[in-house]
PDB file of N, CA and C in Angstrom:
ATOM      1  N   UNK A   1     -15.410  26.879  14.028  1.00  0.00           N
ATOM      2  CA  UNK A   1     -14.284  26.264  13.362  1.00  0.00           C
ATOM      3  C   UNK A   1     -14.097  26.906  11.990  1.00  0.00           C
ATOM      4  N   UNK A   2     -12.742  27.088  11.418  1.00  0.00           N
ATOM      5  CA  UNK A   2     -12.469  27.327  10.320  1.00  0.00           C
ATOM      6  C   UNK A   2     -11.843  26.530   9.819  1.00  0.00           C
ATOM      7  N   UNK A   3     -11.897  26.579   8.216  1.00  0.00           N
ATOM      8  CA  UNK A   3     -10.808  25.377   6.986  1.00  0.00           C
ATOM      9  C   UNK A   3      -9.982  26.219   6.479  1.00  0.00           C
ATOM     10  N   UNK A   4      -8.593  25.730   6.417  1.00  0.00           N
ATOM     11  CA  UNK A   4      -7.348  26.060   6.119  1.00  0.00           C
ATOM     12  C   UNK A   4      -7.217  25.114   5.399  1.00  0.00           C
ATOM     13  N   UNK A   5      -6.900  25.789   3.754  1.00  0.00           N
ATOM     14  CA  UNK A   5      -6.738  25.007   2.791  1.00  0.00           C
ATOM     15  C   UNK A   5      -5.009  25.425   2.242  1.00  0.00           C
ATOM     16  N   UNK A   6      -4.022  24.283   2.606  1.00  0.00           N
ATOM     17  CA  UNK A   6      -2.619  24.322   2.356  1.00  0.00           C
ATOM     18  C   UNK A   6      -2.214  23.604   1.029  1.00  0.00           C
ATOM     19  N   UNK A   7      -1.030  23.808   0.584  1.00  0.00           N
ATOM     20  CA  UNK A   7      -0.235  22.825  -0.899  1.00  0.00           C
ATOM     21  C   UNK A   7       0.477  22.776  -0.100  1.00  0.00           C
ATOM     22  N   UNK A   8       1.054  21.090  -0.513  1.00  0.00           N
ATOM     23  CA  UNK A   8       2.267  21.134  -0.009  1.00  0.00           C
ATOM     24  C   UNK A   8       2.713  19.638  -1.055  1.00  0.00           C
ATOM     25  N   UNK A   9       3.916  19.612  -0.834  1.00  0.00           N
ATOM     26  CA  UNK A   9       4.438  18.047  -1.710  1.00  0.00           C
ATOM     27  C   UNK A   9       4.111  16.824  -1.429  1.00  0.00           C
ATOM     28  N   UNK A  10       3.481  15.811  -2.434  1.00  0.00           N
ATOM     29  CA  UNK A  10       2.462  14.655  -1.916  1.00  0.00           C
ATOM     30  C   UNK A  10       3.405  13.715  -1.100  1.00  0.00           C
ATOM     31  N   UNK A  11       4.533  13.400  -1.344  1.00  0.00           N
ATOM     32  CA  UNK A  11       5.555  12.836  -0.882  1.00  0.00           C
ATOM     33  C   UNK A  11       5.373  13.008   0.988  1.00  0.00           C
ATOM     34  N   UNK A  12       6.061  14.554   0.896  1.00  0.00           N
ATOM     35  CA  UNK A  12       5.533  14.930   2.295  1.00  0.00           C
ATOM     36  C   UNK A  12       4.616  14.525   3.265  1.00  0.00           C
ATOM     37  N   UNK A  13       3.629  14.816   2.141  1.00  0.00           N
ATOM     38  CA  UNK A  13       2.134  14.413   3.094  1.00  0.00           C
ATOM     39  C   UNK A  13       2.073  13.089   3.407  1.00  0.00           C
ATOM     40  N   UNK A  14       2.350  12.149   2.803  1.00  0.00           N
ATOM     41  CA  UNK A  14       2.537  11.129   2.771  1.00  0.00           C
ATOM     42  C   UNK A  14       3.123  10.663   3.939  1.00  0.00           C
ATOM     43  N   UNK A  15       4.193  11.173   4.091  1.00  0.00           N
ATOM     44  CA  UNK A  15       5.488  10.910   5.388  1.00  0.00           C
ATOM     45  C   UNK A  15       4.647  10.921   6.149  1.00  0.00           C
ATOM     46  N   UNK A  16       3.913  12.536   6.748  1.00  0.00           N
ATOM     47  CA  UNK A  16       3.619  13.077   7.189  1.00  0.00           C
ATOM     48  C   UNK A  16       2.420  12.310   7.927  1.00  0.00           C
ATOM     49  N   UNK A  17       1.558  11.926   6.568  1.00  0.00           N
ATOM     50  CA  UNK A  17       0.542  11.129   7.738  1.00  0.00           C
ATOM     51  C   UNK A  17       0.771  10.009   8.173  1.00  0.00           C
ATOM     52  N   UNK A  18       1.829   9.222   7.825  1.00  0.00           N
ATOM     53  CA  UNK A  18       2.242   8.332   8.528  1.00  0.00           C
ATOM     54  C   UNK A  18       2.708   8.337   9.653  1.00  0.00           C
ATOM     55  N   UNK A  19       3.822   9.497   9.860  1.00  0.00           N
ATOM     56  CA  UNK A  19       3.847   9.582  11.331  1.00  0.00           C
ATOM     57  C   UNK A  19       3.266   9.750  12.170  1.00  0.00           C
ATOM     58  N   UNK A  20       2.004  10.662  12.025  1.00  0.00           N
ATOM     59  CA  UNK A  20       1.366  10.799  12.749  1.00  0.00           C
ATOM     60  C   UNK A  20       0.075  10.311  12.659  1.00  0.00           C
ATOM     61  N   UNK A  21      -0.290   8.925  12.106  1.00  0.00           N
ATOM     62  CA  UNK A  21      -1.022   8.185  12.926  1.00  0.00           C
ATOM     63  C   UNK A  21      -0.288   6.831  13.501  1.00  0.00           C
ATOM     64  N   UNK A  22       1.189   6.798  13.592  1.00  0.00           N
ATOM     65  CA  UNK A  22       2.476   6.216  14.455  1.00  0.00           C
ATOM     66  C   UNK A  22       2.083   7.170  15.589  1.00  0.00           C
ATOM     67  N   UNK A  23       2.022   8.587  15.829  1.00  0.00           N
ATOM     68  CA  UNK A  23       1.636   9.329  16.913  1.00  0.00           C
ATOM     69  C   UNK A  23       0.241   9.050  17.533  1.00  0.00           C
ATOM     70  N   UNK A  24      -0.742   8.610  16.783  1.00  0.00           N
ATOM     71  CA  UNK A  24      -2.144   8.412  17.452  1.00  0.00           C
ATOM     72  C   UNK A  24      -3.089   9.671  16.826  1.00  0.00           C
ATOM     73  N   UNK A  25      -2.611  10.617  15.989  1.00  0.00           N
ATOM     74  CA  UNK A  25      -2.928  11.654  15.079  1.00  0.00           C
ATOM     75  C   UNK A  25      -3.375  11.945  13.992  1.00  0.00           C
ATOM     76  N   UNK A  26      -4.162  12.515  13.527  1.00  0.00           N
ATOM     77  CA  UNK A  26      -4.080  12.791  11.923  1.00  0.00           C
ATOM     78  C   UNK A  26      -3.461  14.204  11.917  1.00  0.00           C
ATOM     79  N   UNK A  27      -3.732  14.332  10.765  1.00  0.00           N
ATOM     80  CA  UNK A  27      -2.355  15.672  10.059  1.00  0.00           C
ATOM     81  C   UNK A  27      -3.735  16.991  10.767  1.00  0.00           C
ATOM     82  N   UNK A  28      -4.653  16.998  11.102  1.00  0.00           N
ATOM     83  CA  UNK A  28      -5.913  18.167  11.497  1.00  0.00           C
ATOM     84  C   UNK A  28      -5.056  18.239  12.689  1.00  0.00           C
ATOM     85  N   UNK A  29      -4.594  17.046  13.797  1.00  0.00           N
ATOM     86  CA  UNK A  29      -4.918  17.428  15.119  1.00  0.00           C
ATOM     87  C   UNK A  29      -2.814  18.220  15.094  1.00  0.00           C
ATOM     88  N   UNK A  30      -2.826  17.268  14.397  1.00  0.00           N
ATOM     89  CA  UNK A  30      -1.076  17.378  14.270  1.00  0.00           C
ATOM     90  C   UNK A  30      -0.321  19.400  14.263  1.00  0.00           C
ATOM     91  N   UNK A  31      -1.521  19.524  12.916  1.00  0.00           N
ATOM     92  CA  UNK A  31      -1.271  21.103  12.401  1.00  0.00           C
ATOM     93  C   UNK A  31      -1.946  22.055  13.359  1.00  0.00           C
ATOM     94  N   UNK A  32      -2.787  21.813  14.317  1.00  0.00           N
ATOM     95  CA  UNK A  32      -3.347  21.936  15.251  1.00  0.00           C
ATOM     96  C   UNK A  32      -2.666  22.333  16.532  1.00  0.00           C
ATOM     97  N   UNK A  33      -1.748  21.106  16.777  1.00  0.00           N
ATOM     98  CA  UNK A  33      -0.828  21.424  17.943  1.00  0.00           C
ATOM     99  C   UNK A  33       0.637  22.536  17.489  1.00  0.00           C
ATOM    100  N   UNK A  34       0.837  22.426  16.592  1.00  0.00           N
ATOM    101  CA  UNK A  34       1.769  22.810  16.108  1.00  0.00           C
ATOM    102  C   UNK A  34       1.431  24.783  15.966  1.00  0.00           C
ATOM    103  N   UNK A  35       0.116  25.210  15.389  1.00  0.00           N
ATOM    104  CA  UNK A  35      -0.073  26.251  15.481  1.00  0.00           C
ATOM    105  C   UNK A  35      -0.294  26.758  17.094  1.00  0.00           C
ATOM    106  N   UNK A  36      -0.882  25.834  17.653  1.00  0.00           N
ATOM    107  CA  UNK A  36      -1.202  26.569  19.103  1.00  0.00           C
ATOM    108  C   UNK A  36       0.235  26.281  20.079  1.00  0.00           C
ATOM    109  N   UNK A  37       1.361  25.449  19.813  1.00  0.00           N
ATOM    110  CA  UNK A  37       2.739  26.350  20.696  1.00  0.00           C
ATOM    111  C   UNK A  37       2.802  27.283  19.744  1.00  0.00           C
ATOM    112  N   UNK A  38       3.104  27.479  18.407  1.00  0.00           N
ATOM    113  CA  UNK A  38       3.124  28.891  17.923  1.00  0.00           C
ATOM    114  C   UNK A  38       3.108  29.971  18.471  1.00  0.00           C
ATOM    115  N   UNK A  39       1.559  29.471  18.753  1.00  0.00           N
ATOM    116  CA  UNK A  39       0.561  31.196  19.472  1.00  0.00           C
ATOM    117  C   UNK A  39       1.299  31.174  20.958  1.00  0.00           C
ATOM    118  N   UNK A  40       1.204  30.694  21.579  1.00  0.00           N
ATOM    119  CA  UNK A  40       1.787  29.885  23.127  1.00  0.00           C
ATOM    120  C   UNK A  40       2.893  30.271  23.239  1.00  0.00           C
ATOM    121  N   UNK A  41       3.753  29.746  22.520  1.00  0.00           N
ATOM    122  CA  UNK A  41       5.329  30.508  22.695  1.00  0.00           C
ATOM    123  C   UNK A  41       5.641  31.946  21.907  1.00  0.00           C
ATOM    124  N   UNK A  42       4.608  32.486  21.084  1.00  0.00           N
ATOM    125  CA  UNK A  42       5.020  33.480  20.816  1.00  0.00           C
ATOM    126  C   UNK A  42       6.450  33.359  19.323  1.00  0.00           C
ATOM    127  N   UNK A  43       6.349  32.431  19.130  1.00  0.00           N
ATOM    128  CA  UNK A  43       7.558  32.170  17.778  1.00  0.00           C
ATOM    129  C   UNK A  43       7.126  30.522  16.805  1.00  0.00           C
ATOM    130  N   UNK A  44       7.994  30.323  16.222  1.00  0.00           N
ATOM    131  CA  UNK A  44       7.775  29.197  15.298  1.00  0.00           C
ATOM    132  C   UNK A  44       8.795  28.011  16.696  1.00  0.00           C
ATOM    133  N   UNK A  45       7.775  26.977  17.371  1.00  0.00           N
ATOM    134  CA  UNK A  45       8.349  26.387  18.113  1.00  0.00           C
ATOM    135  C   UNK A  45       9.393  25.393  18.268  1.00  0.00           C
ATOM    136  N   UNK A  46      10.174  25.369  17.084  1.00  0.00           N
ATOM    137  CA  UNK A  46      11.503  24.546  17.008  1.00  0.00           C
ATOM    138  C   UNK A  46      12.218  25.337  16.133  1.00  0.00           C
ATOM    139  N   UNK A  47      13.714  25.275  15.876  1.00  0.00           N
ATOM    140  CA  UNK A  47      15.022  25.921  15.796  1.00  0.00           C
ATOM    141  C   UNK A  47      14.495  25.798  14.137  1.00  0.00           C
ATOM    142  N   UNK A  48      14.746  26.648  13.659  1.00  0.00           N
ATOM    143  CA  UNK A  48      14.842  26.677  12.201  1.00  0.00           C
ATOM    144  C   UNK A  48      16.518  27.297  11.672  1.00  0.00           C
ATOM    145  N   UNK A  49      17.243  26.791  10.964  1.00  0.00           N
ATOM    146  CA  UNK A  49      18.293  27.430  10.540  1.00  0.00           C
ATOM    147  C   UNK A  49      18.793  26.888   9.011  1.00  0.00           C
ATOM    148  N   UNK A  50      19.475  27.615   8.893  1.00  0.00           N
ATOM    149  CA  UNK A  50      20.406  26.931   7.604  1.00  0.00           C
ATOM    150  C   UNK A  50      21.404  25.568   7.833  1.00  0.00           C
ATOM    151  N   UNK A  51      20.876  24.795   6.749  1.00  0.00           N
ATOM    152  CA  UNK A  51      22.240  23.742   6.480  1.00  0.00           C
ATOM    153  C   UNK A  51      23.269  24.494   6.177  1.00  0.00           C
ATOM    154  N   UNK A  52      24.897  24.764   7.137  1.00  0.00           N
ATOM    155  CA  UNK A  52      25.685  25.255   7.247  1.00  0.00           C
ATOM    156  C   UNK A  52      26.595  23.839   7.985  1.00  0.00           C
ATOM    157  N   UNK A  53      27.289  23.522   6.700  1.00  0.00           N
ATOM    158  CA  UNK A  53      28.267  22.507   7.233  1.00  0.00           C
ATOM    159  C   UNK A  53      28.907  23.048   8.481  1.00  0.00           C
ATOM    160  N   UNK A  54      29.464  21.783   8.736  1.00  0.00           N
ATOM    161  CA  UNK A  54      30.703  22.128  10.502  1.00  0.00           C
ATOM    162  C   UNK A  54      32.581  22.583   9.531  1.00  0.00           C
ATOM    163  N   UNK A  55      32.583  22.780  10.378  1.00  0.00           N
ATOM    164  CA  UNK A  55      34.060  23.186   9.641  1.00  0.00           C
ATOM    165  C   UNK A  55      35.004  21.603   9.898  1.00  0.00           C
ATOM    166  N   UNK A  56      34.902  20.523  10.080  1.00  0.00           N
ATOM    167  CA  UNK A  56      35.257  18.993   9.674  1.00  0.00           C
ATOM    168  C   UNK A  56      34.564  18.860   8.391  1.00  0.00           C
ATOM    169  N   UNK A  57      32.956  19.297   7.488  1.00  0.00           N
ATOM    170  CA  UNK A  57      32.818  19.178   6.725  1.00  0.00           C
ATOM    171  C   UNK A  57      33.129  20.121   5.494  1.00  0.00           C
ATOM    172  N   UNK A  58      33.768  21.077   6.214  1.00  0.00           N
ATOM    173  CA  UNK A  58      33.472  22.329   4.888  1.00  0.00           C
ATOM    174  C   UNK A  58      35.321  21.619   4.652  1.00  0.00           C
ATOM    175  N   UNK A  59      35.823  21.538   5.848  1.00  0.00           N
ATOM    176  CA  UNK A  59      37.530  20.781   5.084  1.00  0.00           C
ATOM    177  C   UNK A  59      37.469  19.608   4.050  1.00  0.00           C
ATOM    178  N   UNK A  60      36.401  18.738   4.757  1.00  0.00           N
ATOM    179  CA  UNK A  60      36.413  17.435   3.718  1.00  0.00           C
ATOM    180  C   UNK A  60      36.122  18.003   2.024  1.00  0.00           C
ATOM    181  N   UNK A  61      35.184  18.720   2.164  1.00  0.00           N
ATOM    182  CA  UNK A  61      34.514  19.473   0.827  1.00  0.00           C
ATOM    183  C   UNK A  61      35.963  19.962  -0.020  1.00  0.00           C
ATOM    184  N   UNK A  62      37.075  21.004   0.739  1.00  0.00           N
ATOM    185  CA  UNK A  62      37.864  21.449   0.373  1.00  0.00           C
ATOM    186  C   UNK A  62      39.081  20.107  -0.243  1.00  0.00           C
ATOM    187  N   UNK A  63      39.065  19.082   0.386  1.00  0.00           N
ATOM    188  CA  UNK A  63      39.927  18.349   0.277  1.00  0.00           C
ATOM    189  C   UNK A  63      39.737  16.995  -1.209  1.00  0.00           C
ATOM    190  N   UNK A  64      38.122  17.094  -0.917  1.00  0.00           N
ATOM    191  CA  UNK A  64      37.812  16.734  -1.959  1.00  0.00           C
ATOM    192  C   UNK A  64      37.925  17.062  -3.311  1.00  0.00           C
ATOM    193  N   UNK A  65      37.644  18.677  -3.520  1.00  0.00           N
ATOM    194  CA  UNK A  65      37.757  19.491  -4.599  1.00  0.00           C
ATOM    195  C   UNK A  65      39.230  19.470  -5.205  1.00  0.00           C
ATOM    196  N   UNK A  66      40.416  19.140  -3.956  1.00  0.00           N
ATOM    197  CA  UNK A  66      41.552  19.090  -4.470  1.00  0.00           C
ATOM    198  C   UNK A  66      42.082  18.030  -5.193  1.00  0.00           C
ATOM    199  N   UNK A  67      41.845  16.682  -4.401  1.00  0.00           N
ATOM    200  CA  UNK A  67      41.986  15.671  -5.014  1.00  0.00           C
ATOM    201  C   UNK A  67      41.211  15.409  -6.468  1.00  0.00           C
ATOM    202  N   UNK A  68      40.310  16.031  -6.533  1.00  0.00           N
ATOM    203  CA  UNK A  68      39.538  15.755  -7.944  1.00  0.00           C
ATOM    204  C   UNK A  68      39.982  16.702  -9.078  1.00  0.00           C
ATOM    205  N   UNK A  69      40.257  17.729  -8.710  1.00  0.00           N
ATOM    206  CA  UNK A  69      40.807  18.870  -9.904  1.00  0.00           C
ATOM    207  C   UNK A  69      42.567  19.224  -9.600  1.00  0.00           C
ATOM    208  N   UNK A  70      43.429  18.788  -8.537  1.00  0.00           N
ATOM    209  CA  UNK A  70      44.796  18.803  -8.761  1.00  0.00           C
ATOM    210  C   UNK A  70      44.832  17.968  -9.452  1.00  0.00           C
ATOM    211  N   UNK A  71      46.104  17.934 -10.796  1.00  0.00           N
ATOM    212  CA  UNK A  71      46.388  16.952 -11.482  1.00  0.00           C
ATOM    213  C   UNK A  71      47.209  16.231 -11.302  1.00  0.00           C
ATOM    214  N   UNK A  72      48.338  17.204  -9.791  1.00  0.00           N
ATOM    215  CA  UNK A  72      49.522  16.197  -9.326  1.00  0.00           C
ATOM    216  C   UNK A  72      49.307  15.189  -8.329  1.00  0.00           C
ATOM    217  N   UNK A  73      47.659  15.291  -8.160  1.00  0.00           N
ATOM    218  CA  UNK A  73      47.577  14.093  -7.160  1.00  0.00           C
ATOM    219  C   UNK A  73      46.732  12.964  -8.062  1.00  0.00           C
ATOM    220  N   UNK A  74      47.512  12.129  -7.251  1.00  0.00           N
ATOM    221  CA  UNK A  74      47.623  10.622  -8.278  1.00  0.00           C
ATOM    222  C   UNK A  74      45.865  10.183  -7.652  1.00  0.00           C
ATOM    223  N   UNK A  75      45.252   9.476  -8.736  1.00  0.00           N
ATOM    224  CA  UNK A  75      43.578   8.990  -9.007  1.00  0.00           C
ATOM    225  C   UNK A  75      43.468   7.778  -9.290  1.00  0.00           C
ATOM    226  N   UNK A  76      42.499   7.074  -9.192  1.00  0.00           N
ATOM    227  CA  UNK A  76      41.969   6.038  -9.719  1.00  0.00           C
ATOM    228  C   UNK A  76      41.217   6.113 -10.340  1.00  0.00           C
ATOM    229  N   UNK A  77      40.878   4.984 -11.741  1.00  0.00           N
ATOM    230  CA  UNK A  77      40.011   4.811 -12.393  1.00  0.00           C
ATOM    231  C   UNK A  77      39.185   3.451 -12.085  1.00  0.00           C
ATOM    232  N   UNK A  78      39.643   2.751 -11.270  1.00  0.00           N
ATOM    233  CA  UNK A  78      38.851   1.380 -10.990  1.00  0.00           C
ATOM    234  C   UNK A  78      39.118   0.854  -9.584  1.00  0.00           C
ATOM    235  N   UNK A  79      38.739  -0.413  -9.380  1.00  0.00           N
ATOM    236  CA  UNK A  79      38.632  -0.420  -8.253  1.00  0.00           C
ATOM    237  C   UNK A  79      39.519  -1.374  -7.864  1.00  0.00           C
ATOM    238  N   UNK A  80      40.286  -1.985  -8.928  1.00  0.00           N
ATOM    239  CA  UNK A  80      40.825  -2.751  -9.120  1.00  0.00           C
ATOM    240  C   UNK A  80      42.331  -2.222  -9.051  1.00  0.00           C
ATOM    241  N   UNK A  81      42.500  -1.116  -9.676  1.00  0.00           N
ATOM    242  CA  UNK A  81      43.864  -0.120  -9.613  1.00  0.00           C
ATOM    243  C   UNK A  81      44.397   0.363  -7.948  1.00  0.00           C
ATOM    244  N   UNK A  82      42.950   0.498  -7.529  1.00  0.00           N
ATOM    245  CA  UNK A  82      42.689   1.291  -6.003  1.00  0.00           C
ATOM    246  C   UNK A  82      43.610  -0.011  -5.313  1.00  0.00           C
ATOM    247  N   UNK A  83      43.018  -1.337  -5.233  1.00  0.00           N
ATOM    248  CA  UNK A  83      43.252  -2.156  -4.173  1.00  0.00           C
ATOM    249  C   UNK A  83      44.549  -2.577  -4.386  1.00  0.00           C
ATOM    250  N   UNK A  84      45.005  -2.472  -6.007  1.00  0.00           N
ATOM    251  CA  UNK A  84      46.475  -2.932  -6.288  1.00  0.00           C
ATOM    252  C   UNK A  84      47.562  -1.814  -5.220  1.00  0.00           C
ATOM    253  N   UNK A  85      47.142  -0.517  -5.303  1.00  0.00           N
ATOM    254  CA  UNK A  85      47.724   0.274  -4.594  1.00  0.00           C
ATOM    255  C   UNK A  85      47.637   0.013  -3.273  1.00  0.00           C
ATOM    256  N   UNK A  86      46.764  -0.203  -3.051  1.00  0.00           N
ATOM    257  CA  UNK A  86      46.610  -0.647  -1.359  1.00  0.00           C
ATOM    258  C   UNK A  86      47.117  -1.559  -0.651  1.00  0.00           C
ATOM    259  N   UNK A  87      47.419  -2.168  -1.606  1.00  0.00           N
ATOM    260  CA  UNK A  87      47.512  -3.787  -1.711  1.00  0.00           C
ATOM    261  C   UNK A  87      46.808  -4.483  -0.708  1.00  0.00           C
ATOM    262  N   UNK A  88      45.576  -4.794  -1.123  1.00  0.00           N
ATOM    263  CA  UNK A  88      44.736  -5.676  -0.666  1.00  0.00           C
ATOM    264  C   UNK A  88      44.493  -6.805  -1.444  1.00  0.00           C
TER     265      UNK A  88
END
């Protein structure tokens, strides 16, 4: 056997061992399984990618930016102004 000594954020770890003794695990057997599909599949065994909004969110983003920095679109300052407009 060998020791693999990791850093990582206490927060994390934290999560971390919680779930997995919710799994029946500690974080040894956990990091354990996780390296051997590694080796097994030959890659890092789940999808890794970038947070890359959907294009429904990259519009909202755009639509947002407008409403907040056009000056010809009409704003609220309260919440009270909002519902008068709404009329609620």
């Amino acid at each position: 056997m060998a020791n693999m000594n990791i850093r990582m954020d206490d927060t994390i770890k934290k999560q971390a061992e919680e779930l997995f003794a919710d799994l029946g695990m500690n974080m040894t057997t956990a990091i354990n399984i996780f390296l051997k599909q590694a080796v097994r599949e030959n890659k890092i065994p789940f999808e890794i990618s970038r947070n890359i909004p959907n294009q429904t969110t990259l519009s909202a983003f755009i639509e947002g930016d407008k409403i907040a920095y056009d000056p010809t679109i009409k704003g609220y300052h309260d919440m009270d102004s909002l519902r008068k407009a709404l009329e609620i």
